[in-house]
PDB file of N, CA and C in Angstrom:
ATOM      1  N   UNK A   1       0.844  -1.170   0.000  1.00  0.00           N
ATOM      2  CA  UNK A   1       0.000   0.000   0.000  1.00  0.00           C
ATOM      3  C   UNK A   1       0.894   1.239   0.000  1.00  0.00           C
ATOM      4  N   UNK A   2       0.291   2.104  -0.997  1.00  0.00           N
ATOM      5  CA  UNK A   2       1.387   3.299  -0.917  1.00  0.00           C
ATOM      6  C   UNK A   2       1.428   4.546   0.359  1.00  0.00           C
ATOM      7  N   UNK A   3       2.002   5.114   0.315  1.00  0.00           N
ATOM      8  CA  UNK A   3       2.342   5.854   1.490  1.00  0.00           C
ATOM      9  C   UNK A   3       0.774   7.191   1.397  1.00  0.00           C
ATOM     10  N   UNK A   4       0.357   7.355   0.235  1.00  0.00           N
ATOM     11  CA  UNK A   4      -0.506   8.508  -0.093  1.00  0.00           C
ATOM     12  C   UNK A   4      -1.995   7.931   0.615  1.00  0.00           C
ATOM     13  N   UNK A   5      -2.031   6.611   0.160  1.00  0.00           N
ATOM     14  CA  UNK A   5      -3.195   5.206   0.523  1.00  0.00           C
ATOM     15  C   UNK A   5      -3.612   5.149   2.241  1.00  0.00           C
ATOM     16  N   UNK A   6      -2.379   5.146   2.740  1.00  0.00           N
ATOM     17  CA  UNK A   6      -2.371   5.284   4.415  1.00  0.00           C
ATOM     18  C   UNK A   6      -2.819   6.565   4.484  1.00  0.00           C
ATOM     19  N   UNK A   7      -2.223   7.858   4.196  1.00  0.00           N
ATOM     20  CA  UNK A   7      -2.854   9.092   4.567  1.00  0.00           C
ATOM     21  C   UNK A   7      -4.360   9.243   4.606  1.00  0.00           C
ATOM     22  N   UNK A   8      -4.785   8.646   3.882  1.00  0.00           N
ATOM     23  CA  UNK A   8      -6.170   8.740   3.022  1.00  0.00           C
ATOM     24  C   UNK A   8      -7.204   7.795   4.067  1.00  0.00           C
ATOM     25  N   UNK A   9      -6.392   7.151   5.409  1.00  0.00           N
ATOM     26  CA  UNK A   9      -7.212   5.765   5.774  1.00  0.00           C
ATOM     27  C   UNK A   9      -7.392   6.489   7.156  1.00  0.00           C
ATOM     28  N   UNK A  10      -8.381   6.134   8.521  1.00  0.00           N
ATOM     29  CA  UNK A  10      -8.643   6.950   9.693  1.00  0.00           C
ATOM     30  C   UNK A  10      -7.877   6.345  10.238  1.00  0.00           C
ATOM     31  N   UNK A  11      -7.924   6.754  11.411  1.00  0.00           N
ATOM     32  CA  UNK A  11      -6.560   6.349  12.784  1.00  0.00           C
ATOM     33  C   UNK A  11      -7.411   4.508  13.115  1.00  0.00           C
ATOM     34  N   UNK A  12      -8.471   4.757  13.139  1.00  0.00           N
ATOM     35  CA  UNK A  12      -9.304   3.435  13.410  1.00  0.00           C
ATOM     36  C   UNK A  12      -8.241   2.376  11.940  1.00  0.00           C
ATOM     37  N   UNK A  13      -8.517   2.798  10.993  1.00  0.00           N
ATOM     38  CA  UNK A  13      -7.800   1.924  10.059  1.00  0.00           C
ATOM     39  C   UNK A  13      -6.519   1.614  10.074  1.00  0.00           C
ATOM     40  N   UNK A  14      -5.921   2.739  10.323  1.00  0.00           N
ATOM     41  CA  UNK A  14      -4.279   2.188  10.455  1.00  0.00           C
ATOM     42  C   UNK A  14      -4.237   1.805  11.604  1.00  0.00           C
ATOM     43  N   UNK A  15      -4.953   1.607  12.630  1.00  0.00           N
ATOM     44  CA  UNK A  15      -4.524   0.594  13.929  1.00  0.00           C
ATOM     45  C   UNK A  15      -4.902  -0.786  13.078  1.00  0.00           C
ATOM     46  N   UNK A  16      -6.105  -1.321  12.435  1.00  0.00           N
ATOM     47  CA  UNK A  16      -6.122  -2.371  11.928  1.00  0.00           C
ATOM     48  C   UNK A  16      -5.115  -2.734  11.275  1.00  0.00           C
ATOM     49  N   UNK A  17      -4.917  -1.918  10.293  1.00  0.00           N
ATOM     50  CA  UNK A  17      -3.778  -2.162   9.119  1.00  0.00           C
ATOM     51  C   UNK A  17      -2.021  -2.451   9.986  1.00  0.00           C
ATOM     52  N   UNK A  18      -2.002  -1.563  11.037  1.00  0.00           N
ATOM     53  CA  UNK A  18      -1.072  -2.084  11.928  1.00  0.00           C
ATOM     54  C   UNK A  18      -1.007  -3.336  12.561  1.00  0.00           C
ATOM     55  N   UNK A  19      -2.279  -4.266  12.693  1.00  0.00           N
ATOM     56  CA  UNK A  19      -2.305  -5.370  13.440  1.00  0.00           C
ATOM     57  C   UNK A  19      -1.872  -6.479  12.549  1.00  0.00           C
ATOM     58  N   UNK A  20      -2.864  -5.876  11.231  1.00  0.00           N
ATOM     59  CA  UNK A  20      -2.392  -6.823   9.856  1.00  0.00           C
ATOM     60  C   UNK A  20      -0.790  -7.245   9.629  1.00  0.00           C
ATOM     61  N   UNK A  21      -0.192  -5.822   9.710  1.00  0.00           N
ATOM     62  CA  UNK A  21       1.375  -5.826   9.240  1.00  0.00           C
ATOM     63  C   UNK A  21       1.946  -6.441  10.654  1.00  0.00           C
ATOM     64  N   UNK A  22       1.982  -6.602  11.626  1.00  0.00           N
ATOM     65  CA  UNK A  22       2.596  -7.380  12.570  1.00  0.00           C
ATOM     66  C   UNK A  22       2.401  -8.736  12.551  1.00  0.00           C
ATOM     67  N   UNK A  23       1.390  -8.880  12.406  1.00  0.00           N
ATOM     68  CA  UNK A  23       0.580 -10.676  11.952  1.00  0.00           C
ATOM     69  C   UNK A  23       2.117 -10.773  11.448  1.00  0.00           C
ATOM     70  N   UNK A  24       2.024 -10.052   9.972  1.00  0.00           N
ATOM     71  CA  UNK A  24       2.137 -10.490   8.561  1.00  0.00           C
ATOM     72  C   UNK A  24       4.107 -10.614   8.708  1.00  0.00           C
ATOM     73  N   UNK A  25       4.538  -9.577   9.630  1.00  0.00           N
ATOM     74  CA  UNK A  25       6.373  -9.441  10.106  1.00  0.00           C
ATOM     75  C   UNK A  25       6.591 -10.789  11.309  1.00  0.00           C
ATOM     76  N   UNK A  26       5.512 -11.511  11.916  1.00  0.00           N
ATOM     77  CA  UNK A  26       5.367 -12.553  12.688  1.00  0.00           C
ATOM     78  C   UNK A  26       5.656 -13.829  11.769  1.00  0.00           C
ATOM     79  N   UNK A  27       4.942 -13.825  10.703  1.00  0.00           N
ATOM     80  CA  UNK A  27       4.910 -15.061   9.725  1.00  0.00           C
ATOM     81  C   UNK A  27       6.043 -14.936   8.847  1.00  0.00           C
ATOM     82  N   UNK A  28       6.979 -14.317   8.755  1.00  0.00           N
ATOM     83  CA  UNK A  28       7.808 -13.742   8.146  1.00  0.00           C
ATOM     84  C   UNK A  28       9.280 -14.239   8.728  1.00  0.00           C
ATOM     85  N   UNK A  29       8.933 -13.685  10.298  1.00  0.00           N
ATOM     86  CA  UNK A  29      10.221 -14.061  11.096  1.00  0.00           C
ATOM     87  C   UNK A  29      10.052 -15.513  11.440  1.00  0.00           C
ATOM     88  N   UNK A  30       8.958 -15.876  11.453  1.00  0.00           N
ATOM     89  CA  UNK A  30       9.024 -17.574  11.634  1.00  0.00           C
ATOM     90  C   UNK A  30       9.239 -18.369  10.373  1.00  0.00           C
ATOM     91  N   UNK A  31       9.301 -18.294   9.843  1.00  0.00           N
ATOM     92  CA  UNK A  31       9.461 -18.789   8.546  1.00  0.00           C
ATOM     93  C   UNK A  31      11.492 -18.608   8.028  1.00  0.00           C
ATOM     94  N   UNK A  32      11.323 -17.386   8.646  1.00  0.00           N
ATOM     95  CA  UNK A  32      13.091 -17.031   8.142  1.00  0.00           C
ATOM     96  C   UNK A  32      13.731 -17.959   9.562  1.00  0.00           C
ATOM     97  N   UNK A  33      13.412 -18.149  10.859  1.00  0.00           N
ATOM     98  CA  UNK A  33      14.082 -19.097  11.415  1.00  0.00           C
ATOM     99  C   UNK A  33      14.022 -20.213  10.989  1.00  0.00           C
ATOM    100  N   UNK A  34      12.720 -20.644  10.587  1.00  0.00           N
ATOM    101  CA  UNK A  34      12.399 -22.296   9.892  1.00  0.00           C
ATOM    102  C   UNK A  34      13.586 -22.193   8.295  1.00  0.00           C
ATOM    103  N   UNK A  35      14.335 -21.459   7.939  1.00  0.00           N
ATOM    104  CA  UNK A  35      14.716 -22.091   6.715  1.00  0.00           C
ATOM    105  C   UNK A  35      13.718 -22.027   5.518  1.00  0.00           C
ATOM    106  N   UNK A  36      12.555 -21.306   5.364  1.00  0.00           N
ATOM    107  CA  UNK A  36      11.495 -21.442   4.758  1.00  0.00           C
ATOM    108  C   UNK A  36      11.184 -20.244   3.907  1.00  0.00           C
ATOM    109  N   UNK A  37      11.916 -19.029   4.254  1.00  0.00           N
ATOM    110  CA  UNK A  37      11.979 -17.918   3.467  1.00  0.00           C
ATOM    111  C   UNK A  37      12.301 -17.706   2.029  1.00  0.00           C
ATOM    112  N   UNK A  38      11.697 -17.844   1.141  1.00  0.00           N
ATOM    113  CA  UNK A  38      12.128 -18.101  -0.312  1.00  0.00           C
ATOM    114  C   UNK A  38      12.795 -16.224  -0.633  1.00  0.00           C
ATOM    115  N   UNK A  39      11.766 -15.292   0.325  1.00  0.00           N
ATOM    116  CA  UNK A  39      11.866 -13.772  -0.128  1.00  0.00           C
ATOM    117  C   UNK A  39      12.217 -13.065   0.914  1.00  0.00           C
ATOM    118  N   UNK A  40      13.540 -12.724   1.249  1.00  0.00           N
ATOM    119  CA  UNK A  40      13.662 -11.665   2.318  1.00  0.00           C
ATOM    120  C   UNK A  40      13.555 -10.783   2.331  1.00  0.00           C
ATOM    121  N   UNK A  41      13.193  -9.914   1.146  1.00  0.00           N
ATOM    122  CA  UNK A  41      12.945  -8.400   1.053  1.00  0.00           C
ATOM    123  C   UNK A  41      11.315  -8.209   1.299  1.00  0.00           C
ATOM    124  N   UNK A  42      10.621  -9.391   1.404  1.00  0.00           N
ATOM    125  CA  UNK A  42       9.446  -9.018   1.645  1.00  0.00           C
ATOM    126  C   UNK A  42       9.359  -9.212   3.478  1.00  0.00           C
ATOM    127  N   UNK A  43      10.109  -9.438   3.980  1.00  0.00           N
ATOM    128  CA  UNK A  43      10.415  -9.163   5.573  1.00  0.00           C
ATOM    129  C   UNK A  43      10.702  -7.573   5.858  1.00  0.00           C
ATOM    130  N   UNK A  44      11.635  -7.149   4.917  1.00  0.00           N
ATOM    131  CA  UNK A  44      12.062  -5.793   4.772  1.00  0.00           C
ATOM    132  C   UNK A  44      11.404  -4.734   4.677  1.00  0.00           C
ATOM    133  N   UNK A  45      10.384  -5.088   3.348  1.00  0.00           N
ATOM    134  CA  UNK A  45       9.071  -4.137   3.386  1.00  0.00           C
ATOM    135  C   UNK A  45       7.915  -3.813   4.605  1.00  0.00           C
ATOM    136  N   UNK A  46       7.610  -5.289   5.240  1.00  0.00           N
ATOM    137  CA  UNK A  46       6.727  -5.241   6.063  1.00  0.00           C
ATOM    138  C   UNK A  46       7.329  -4.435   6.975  1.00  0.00           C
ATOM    139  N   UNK A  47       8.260  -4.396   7.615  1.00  0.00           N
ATOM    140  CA  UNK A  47       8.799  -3.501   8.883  1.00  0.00           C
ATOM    141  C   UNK A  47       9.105  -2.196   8.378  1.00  0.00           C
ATOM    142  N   UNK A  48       9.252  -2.143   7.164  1.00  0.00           N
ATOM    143  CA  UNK A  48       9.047  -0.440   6.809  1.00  0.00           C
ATOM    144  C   UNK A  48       7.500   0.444   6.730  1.00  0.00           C
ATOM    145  N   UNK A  49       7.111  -0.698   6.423  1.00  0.00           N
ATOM    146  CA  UNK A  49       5.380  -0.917   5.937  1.00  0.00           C
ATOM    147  C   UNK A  49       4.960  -0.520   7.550  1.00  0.00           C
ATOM    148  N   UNK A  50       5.156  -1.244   8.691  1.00  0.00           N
ATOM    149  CA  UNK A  50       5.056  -0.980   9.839  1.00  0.00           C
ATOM    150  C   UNK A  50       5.019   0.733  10.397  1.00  0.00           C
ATOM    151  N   UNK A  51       6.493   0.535  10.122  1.00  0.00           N
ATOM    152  CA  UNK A  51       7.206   1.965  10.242  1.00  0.00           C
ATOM    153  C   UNK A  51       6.445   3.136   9.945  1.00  0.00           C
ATOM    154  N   UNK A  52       6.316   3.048   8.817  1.00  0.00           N
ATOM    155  CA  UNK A  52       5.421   3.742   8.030  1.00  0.00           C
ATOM    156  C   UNK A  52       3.973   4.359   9.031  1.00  0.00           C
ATOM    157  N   UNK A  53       3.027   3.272   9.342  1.00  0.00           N
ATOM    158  CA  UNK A  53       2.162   3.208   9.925  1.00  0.00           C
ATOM    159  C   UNK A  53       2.135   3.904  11.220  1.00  0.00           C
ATOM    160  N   UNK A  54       2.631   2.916  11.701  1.00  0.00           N
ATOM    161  CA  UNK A  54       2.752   3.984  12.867  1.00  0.00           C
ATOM    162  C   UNK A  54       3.266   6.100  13.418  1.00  0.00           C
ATOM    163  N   UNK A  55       4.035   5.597  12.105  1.00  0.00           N
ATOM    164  CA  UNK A  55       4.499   7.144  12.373  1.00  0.00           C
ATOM    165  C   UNK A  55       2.873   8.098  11.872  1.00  0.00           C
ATOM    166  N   UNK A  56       2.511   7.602  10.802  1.00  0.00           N
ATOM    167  CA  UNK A  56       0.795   8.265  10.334  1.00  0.00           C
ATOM    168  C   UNK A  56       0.068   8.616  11.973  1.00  0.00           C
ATOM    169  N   UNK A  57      -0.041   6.996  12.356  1.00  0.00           N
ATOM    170  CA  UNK A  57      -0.715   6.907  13.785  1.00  0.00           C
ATOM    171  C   UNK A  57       0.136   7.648  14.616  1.00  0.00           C
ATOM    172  N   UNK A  58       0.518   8.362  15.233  1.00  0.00           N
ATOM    173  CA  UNK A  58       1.530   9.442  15.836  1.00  0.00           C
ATOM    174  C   UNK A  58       0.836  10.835  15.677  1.00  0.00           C
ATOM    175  N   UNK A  59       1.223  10.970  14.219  1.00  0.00           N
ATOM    176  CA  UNK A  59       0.826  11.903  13.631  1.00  0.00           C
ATOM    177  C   UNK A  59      -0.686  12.455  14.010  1.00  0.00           C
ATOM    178  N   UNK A  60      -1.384  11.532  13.719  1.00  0.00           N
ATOM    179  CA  UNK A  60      -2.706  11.600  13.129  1.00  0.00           C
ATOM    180  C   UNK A  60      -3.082  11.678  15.250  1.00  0.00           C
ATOM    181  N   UNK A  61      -2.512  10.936  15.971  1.00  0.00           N
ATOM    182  CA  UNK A  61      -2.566  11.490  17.034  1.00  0.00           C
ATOM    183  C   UNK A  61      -2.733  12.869  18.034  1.00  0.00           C
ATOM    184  N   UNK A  62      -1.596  13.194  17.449  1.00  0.00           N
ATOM    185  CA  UNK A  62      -0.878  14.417  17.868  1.00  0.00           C
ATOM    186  C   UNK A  62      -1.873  15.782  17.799  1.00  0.00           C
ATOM    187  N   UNK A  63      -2.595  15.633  15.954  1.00  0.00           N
ATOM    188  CA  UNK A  63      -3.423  16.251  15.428  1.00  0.00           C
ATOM    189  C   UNK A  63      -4.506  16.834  16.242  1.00  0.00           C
ATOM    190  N   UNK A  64      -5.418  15.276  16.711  1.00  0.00           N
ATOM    191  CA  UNK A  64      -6.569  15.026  17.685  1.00  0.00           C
ATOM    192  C   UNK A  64      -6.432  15.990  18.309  1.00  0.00           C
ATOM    193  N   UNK A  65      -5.039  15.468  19.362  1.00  0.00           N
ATOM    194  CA  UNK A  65      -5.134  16.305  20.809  1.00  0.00           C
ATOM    195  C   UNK A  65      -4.714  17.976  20.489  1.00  0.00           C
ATOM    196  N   UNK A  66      -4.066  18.118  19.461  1.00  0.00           N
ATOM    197  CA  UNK A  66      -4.443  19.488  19.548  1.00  0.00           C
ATOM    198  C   UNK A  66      -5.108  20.427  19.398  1.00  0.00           C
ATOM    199  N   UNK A  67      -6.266  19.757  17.849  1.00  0.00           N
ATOM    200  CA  UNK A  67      -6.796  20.142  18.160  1.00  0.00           C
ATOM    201  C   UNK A  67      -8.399  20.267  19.319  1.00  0.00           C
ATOM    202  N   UNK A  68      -8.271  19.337  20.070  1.00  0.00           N
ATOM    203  CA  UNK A  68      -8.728  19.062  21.415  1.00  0.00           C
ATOM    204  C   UNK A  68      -8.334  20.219  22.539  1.00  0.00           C
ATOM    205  N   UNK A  69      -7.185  20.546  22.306  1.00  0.00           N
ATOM    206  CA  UNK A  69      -6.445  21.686  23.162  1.00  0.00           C
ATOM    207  C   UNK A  69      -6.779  22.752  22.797  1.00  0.00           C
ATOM    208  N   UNK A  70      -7.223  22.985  21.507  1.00  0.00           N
ATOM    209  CA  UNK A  70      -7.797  24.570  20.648  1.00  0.00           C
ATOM    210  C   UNK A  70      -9.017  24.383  21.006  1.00  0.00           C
ATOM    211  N   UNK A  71      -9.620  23.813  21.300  1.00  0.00           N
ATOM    212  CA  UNK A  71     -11.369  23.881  21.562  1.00  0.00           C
ATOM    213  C   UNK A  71     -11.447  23.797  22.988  1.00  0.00           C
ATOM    214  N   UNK A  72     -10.633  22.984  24.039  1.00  0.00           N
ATOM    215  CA  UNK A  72     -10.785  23.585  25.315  1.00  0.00           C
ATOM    216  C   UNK A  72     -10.114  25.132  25.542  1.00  0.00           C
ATOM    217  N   UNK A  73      -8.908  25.466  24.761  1.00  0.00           N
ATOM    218  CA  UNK A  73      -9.162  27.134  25.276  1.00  0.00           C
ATOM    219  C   UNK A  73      -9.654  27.849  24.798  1.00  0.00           C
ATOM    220  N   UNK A  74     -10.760  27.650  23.364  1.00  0.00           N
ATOM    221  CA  UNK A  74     -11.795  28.126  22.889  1.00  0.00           C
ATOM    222  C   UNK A  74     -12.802  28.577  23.619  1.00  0.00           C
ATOM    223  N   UNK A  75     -13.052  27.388  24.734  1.00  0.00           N
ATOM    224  CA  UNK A  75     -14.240  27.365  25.598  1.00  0.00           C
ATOM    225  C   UNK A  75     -13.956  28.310  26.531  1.00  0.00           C
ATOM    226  N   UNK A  76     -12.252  28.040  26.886  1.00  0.00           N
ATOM    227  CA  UNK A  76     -12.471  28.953  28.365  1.00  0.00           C
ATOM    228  C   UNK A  76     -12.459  30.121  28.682  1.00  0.00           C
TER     229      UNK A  76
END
């Protein structure tokens, strides 16, 4: 998924999409201990893919509470 694709998705989604990509870096690292890894760059992606995500979720955090912080000293 491209980086523009995540912007475009709610904080509710990229927590899913975050659960997905950990699954998905879980089956990945078990497989590369088993000897079973045919593709290691697709280990590579997922933890950037991760990366990625979370920093949105941060972001998209940060956003909330501030502006949460502009509407309580709005009020007061």
């Amino acid at each position: 998924m491209e980086l523009d694709e995540l912007r475009q998705l709610s904080e509710g989604d990229l927590r899913l999409k975050e659960r997905e990509t950990r699954e998905e870096i879980f089956r990945f690292r078990l497989k590369l201990r088993t000897n079973q890894l045919s593709n290691p760059s697709g280990y590579q992606k997922a933890r950037k893919q991760l990366a990625r995500i979370l920093t949105l979720i941060g972001k998209k955090s940060a956003e909330s509470s501030q502006a949460k912080a502009a509407e309580q000293a709005s009020d007061a």
